[in-house]
PDB file of N, CA and C in Angstrom:
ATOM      1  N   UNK A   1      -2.318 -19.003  -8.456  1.00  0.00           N
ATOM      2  CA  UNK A   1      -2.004 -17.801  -7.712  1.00  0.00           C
ATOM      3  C   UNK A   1      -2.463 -16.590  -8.531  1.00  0.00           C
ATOM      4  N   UNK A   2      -2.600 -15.522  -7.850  1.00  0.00           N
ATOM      5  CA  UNK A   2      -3.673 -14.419  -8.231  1.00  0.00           C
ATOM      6  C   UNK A   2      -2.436 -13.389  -8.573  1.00  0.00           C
ATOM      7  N   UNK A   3      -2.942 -12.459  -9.531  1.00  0.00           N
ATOM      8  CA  UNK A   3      -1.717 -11.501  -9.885  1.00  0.00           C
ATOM      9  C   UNK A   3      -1.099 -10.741  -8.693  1.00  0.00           C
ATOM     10  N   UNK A   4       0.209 -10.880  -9.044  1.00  0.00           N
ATOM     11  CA  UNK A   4       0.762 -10.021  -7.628  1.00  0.00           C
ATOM     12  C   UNK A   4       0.793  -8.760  -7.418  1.00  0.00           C
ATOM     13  N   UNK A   5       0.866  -8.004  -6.581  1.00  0.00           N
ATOM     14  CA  UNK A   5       0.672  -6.826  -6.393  1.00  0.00           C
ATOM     15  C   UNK A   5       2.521  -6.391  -6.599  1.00  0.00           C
ATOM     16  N   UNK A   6       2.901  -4.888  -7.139  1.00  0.00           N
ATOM     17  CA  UNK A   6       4.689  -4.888  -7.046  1.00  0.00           C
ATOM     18  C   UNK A   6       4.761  -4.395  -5.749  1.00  0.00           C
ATOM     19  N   UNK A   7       5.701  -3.645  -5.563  1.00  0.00           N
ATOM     20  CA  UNK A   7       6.511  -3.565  -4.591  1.00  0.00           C
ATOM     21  C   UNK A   7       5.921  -2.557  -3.595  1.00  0.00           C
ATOM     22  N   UNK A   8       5.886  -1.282  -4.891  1.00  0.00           N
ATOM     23  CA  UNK A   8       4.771  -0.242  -4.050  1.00  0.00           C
ATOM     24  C   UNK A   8       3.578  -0.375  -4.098  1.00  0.00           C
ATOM     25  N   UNK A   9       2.915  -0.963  -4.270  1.00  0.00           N
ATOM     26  CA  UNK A   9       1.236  -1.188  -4.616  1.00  0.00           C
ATOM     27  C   UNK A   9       1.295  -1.797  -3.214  1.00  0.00           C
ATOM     28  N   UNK A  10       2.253  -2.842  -2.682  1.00  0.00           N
ATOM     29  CA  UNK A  10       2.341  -3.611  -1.252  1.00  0.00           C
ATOM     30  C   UNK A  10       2.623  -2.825  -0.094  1.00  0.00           C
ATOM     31  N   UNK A  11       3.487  -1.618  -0.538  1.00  0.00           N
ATOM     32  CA  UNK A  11       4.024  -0.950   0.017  1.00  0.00           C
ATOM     33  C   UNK A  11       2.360   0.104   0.553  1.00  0.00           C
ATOM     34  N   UNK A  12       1.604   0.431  -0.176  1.00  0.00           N
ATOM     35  CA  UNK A  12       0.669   1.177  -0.467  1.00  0.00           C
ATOM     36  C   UNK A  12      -0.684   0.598   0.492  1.00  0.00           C
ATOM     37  N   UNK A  13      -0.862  -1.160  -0.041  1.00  0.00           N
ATOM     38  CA  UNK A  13      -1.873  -1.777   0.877  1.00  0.00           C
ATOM     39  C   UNK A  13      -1.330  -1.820   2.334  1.00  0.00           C
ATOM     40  N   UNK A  14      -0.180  -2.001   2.424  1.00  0.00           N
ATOM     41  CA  UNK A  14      -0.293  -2.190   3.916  1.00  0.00           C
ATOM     42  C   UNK A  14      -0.148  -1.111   5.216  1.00  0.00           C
ATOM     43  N   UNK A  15       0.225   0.612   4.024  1.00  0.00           N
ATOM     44  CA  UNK A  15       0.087   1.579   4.784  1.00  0.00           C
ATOM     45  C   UNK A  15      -1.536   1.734   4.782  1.00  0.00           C
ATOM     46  N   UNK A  16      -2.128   1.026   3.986  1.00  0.00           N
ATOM     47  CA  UNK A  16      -4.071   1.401   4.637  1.00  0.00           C
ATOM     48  C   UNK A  16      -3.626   0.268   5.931  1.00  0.00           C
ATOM     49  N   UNK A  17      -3.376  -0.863   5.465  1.00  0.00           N
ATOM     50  CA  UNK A  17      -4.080  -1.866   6.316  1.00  0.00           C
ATOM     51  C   UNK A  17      -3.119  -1.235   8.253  1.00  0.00           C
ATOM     52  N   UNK A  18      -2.025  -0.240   7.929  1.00  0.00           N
ATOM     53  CA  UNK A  18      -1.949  -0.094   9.515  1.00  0.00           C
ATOM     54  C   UNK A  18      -2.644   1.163  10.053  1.00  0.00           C
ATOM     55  N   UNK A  19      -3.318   2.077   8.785  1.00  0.00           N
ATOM     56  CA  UNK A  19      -4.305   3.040   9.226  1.00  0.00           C
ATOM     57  C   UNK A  19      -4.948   2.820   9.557  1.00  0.00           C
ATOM     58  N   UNK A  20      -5.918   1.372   9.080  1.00  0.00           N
ATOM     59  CA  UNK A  20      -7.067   1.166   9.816  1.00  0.00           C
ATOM     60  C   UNK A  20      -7.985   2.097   9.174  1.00  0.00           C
ATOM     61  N   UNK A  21      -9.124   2.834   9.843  1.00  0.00           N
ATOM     62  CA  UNK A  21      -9.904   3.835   9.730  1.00  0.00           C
ATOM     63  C   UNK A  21      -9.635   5.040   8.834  1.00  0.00           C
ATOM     64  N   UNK A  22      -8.537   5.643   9.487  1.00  0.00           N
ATOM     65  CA  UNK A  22      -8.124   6.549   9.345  1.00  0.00           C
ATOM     66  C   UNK A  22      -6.941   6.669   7.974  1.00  0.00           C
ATOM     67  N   UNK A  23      -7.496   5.795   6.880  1.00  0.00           N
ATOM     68  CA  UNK A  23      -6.787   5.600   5.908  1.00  0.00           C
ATOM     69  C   UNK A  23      -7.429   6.381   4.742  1.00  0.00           C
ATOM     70  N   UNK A  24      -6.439   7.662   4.550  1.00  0.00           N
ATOM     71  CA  UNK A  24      -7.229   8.667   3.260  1.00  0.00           C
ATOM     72  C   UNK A  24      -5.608   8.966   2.975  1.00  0.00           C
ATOM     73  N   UNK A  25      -5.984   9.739   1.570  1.00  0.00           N
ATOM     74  CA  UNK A  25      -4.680   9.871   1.139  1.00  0.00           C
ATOM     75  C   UNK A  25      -3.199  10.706   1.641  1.00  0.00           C
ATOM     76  N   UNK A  26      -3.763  11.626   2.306  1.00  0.00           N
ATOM     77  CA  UNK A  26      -2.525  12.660   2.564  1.00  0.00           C
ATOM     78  C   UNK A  26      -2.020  11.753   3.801  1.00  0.00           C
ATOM     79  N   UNK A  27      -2.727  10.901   4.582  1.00  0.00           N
ATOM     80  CA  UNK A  27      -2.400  10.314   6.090  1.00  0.00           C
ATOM     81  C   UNK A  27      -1.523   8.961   5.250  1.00  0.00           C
ATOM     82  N   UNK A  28      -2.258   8.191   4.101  1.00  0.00           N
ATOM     83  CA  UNK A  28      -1.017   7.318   3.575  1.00  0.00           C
ATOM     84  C   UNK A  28       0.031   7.923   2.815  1.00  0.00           C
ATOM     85  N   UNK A  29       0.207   8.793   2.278  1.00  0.00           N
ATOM     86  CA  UNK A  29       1.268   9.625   1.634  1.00  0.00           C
ATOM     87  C   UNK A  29       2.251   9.544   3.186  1.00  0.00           C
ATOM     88  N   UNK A  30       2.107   9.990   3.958  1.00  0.00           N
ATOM     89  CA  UNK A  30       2.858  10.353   5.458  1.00  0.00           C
ATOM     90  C   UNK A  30       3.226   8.778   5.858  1.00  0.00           C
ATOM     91  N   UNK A  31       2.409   8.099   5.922  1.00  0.00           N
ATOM     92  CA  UNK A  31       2.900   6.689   6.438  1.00  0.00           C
ATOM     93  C   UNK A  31       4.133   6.138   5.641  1.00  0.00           C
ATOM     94  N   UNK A  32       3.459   5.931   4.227  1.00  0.00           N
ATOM     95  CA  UNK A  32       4.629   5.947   3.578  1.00  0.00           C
ATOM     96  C   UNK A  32       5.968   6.463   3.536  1.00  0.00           C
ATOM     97  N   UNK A  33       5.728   7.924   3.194  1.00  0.00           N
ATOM     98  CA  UNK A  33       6.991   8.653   3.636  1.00  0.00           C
ATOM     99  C   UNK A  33       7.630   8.192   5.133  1.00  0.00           C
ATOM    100  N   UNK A  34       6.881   7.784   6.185  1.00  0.00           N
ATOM    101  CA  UNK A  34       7.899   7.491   7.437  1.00  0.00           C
ATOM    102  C   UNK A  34       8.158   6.086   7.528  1.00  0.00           C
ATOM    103  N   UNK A  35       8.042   5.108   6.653  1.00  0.00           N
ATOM    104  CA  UNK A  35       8.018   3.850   6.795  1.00  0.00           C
ATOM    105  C   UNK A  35       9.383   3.546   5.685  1.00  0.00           C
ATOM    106  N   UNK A  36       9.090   4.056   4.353  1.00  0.00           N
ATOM    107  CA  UNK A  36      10.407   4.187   3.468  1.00  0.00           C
ATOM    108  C   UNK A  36      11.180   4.758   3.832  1.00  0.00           C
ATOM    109  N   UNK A  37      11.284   5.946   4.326  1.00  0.00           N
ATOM    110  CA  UNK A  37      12.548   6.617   5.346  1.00  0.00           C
ATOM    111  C   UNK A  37      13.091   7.665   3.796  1.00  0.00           C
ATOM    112  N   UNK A  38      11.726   7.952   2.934  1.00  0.00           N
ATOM    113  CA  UNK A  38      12.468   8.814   1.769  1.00  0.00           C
ATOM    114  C   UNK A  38      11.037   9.576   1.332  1.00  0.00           C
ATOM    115  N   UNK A  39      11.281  10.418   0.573  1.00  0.00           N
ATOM    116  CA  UNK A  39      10.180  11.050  -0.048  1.00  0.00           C
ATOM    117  C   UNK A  39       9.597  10.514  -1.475  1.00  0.00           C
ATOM    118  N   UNK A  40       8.052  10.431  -0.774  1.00  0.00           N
ATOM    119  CA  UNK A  40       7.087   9.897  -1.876  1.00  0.00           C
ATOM    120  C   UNK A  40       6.480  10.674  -2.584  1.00  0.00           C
ATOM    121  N   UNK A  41       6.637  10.984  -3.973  1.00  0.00           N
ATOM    122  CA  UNK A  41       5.718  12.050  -4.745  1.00  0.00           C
ATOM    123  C   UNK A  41       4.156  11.588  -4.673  1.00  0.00           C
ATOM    124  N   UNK A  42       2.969  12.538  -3.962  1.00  0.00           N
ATOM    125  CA  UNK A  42       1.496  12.370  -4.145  1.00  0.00           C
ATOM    126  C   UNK A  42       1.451  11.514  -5.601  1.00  0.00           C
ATOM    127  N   UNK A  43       1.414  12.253  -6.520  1.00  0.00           N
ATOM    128  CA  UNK A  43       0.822  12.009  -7.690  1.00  0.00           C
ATOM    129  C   UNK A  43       1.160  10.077  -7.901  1.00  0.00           C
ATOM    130  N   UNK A  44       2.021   9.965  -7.188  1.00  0.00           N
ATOM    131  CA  UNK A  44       2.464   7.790  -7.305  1.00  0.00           C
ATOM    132  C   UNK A  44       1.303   7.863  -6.188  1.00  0.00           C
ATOM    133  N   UNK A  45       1.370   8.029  -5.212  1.00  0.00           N
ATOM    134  CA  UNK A  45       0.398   7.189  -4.019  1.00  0.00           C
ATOM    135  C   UNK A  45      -1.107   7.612  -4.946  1.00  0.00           C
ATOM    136  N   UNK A  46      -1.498   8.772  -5.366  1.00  0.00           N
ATOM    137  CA  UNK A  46      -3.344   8.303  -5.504  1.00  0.00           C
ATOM    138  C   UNK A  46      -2.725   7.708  -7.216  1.00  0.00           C
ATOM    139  N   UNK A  47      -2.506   7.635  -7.903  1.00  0.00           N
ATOM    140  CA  UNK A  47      -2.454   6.529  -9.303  1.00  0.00           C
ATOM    141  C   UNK A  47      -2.328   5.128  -8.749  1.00  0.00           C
ATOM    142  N   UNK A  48      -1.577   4.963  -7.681  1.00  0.00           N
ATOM    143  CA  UNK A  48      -1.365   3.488  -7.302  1.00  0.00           C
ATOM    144  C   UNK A  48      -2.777   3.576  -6.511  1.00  0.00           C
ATOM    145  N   UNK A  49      -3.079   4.278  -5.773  1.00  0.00           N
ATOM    146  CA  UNK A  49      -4.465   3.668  -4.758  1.00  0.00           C
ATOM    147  C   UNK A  49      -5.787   3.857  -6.082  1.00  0.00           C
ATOM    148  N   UNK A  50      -5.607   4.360  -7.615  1.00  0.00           N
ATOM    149  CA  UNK A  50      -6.554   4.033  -8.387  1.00  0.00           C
ATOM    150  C   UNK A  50      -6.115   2.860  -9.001  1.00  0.00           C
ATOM    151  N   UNK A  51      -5.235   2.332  -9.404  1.00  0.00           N
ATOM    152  CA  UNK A  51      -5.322   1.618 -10.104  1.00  0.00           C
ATOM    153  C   UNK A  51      -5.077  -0.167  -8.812  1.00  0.00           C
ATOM    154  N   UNK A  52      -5.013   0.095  -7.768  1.00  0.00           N
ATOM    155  CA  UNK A  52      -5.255  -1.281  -6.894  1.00  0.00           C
ATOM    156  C   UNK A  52      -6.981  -0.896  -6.894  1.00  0.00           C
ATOM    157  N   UNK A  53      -7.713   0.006  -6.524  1.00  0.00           N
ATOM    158  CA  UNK A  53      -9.027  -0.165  -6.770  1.00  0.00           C
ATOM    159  C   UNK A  53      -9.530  -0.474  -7.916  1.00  0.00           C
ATOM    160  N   UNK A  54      -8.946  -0.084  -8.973  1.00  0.00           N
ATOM    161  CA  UNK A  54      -9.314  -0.819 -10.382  1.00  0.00           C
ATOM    162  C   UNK A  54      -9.192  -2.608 -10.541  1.00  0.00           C
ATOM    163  N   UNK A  55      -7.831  -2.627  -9.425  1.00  0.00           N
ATOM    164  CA  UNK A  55      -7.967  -4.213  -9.794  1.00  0.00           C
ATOM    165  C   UNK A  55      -8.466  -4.453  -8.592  1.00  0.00           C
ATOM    166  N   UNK A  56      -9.288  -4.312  -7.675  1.00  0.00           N
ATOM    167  CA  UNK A  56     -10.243  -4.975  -6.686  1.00  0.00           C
ATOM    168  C   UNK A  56      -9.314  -5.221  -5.292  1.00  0.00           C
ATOM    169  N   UNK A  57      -8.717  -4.725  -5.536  1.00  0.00           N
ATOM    170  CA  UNK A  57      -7.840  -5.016  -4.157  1.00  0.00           C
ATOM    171  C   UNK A  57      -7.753  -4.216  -3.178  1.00  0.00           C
ATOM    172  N   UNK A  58      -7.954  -2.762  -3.337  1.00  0.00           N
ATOM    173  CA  UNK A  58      -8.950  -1.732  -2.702  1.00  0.00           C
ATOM    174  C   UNK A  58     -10.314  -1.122  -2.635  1.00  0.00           C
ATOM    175  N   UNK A  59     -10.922  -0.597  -1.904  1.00  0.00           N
ATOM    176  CA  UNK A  59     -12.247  -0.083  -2.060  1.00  0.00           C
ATOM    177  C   UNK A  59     -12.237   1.477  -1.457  1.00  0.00           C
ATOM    178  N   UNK A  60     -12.578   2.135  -2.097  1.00  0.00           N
ATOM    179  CA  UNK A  60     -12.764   3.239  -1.219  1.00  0.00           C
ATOM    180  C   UNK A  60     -14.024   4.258  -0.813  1.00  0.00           C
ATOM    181  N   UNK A  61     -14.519   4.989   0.249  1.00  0.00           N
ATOM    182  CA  UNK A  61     -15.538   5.925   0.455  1.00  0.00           C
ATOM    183  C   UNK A  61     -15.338   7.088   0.693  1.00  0.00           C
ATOM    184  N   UNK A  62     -16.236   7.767   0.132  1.00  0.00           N
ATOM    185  CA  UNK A  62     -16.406   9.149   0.346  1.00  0.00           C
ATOM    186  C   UNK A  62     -16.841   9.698   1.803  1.00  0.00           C
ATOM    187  N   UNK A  63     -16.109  10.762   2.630  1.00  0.00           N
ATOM    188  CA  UNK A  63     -16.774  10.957   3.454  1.00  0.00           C
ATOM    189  C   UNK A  63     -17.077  12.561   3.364  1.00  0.00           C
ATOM    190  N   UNK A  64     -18.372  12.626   4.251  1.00  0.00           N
ATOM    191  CA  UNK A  64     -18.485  14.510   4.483  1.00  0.00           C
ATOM    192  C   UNK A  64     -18.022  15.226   4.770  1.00  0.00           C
ATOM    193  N   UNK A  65     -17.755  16.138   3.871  1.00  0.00           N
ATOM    194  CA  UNK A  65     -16.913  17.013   3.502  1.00  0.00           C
ATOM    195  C   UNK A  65     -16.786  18.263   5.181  1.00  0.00           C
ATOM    196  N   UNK A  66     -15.720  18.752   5.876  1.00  0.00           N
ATOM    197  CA  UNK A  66     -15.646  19.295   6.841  1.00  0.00           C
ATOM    198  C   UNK A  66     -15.587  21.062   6.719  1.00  0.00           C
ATOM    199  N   UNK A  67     -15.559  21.386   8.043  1.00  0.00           N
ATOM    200  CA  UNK A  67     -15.230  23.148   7.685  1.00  0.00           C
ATOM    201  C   UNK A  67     -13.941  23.341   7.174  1.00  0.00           C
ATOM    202  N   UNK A  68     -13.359  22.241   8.068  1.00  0.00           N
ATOM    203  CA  UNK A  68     -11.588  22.251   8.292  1.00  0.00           C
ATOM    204  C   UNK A  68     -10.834  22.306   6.426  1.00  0.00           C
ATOM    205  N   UNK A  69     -11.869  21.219   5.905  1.00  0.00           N
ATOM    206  CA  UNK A  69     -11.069  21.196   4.528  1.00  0.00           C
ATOM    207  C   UNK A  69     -12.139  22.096   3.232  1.00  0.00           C
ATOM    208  N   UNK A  70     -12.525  23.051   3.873  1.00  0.00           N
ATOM    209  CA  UNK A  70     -13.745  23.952   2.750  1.00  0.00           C
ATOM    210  C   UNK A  70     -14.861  23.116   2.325  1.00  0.00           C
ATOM    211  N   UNK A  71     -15.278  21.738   2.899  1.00  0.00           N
ATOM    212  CA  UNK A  71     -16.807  21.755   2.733  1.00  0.00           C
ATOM    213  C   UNK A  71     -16.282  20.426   1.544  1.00  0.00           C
ATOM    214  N   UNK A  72     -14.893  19.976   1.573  1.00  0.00           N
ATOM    215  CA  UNK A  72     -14.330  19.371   0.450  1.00  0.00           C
ATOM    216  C   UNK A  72     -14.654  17.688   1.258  1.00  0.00           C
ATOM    217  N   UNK A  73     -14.888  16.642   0.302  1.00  0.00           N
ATOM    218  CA  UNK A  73     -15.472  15.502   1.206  1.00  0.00           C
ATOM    219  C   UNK A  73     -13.555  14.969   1.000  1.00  0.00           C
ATOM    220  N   UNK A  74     -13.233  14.013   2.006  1.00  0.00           N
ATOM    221  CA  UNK A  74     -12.200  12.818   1.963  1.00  0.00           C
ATOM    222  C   UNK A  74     -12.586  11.612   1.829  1.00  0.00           C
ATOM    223  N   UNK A  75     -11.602  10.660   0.792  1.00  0.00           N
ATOM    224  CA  UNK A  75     -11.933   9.632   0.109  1.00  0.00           C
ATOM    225  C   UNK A  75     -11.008   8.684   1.269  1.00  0.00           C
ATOM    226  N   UNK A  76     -11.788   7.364   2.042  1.00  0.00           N
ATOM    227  CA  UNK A  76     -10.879   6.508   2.685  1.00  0.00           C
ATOM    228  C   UNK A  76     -10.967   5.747   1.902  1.00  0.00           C
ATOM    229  N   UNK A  77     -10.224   4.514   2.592  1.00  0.00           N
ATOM    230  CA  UNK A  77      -9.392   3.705   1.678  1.00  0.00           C
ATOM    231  C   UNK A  77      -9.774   1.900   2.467  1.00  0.00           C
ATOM    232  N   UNK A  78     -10.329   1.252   2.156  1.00  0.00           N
ATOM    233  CA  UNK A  78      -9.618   0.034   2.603  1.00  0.00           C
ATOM    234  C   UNK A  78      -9.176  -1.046   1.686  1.00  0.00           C
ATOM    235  N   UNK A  79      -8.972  -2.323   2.385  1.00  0.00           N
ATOM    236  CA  UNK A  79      -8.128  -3.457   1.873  1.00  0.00           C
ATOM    237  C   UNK A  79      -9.268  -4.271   1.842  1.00  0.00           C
ATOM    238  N   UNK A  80      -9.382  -4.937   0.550  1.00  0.00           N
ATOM    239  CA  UNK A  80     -10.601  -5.419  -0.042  1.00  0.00           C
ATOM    240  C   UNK A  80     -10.003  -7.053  -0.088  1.00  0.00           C
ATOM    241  N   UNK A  81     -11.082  -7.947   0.299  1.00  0.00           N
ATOM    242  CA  UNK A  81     -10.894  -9.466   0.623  1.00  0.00           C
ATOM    243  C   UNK A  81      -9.670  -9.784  -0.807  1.00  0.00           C
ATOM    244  N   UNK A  82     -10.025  -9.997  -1.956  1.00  0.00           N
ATOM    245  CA  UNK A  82      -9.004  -9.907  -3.022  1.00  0.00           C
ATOM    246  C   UNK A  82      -7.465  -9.430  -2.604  1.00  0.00           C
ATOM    247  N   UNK A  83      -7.563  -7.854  -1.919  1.00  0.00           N
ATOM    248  CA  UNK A  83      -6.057  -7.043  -1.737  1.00  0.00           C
ATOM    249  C   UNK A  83      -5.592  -8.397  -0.165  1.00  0.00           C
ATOM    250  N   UNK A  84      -6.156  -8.551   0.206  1.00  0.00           N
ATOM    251  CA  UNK A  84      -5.415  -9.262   1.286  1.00  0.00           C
ATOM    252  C   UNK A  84      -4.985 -11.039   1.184  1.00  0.00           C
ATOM    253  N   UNK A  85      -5.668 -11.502  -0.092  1.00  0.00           N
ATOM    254  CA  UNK A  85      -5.130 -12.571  -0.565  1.00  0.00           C
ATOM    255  C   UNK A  85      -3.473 -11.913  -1.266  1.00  0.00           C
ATOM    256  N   UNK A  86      -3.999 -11.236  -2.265  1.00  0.00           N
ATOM    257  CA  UNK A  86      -2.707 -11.017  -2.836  1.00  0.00           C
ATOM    258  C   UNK A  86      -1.256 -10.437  -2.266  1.00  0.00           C
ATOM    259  N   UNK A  87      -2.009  -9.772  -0.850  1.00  0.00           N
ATOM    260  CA  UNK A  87      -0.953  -9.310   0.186  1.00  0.00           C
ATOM    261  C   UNK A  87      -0.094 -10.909   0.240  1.00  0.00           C
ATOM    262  N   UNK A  88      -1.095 -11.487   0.939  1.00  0.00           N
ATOM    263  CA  UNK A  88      -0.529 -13.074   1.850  1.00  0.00           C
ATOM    264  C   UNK A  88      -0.155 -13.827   0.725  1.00  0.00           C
ATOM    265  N   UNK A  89      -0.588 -13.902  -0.993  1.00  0.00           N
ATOM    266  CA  UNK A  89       0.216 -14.521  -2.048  1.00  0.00           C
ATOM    267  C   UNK A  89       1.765 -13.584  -2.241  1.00  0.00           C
ATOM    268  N   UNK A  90       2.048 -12.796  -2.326  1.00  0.00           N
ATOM    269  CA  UNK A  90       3.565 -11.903  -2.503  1.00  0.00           C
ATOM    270  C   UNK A  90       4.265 -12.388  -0.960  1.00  0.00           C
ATOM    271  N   UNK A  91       3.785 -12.040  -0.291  1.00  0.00           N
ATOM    272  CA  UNK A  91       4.493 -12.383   0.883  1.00  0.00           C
ATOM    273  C   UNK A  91       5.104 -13.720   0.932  1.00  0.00           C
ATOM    274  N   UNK A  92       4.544 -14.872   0.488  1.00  0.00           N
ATOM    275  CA  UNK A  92       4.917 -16.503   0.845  1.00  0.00           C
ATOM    276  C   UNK A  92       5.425 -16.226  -0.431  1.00  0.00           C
ATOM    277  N   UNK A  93       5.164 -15.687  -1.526  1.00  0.00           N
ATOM    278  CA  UNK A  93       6.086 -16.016  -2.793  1.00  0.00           C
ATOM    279  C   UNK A  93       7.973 -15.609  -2.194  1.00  0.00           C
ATOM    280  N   UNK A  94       7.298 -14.353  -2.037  1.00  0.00           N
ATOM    281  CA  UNK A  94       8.882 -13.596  -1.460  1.00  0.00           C
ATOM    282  C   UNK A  94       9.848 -14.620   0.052  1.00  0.00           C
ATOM    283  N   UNK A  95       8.565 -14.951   0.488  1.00  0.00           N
ATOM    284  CA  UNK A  95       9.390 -15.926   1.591  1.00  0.00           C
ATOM    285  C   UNK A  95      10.086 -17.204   0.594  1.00  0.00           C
ATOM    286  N   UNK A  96       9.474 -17.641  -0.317  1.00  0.00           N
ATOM    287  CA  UNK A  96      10.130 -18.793  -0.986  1.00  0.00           C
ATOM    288  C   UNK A  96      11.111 -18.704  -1.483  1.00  0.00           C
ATOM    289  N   UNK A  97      11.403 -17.779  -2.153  1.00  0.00           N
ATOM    290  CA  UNK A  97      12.649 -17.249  -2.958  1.00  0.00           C
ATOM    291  C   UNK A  97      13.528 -17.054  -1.974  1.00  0.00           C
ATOM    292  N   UNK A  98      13.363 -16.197  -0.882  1.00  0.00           N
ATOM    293  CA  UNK A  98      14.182 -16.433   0.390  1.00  0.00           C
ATOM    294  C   UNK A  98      14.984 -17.594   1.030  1.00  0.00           C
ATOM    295  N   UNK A  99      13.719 -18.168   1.208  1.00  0.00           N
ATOM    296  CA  UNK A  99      14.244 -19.909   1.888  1.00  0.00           C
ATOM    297  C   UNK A  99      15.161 -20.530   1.496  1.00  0.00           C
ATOM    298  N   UNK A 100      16.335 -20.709   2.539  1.00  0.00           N
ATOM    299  CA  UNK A 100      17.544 -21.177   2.251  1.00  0.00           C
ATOM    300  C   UNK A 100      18.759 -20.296   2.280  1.00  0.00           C
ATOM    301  N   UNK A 101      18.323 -19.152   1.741  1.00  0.00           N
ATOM    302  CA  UNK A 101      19.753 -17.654   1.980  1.00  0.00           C
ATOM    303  C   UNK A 101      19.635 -17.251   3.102  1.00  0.00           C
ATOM    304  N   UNK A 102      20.875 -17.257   3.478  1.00  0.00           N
ATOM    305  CA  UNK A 102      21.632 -16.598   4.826  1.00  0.00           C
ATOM    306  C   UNK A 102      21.065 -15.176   4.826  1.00  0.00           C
ATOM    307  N   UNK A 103      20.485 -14.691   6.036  1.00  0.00           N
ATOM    308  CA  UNK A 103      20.367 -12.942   6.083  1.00  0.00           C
ATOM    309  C   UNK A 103      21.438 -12.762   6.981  1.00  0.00           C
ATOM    310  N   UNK A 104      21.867 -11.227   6.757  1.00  0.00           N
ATOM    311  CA  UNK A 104      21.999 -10.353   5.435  1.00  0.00           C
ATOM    312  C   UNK A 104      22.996 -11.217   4.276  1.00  0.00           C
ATOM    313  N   UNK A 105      22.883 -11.171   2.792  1.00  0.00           N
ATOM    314  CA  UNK A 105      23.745 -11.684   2.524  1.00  0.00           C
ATOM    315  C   UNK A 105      24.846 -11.252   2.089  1.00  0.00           C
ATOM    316  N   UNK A 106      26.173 -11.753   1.612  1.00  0.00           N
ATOM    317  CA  UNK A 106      27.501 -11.718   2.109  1.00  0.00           C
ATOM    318  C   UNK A 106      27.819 -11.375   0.294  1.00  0.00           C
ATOM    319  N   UNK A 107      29.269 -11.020  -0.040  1.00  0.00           N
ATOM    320  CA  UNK A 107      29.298 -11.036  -1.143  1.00  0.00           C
ATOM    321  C   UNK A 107      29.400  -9.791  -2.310  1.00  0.00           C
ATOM    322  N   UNK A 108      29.987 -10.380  -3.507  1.00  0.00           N
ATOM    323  CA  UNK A 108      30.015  -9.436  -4.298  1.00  0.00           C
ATOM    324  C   UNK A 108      30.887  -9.528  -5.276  1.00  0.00           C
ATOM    325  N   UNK A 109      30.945  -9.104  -6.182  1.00  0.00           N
ATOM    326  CA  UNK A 109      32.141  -9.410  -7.594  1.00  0.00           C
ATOM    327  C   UNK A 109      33.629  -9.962  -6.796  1.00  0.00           C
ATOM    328  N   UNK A 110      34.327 -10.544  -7.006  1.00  0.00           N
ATOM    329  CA  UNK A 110      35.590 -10.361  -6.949  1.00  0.00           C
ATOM    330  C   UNK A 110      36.653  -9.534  -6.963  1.00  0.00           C
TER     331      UNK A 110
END
């Protein structure tokens, strides 16, 4: 099994993988933020989307730069054959550890 991705790095691939296209940073910063239901500091989402492209699990492109943003280009984002093994390796890991506990579970000190 291939190194796992943590929690937010997963959290991170799979707000590209429901952008689709339209996966650049300020639009996954927002996904995030409405999917965690809390506020995400920028400066974690692009260090995490450099360092999953460092380990091959993202790819990203430059596109041409618009009037709208001063002529400034936007960097998209996708999920690179590697990032989607390691998606589907965390996922069945996390299902295993699962298997067998009651959801939600019950409990607590005495």
């Amino acid at each position: 099994m291939a190194e796992l991705p943590g929690t937010f790095e997963q959290a991170v691939m799979l707000a590209v993988v429901r952008l689709g296209t339209g996966a650049y940073g300020r639009a996954i910063l927002q996904e995030l933020q409405a999917r965690l239901g809390r506020e995400v500091a920028a400066g974690a989402v692009y260090a995490t989307l450099q360092r999953l492209e460092d380990k091959d699990f993202l790819s990203s492109r430059l596109a041409a730069g618009t009037a709208v943003r001063g002529g400034r280009p936007r960097r998209y984002y996708t999920v690179a054959p590697s990032g989607f093994r390691a998606l589907n390796d965390a996922r069945s890991a996390l299902d295993g550890l699962w298997q067998g506990l009651p959801w939600p579970l019950a409990g607590g000190r005495p």
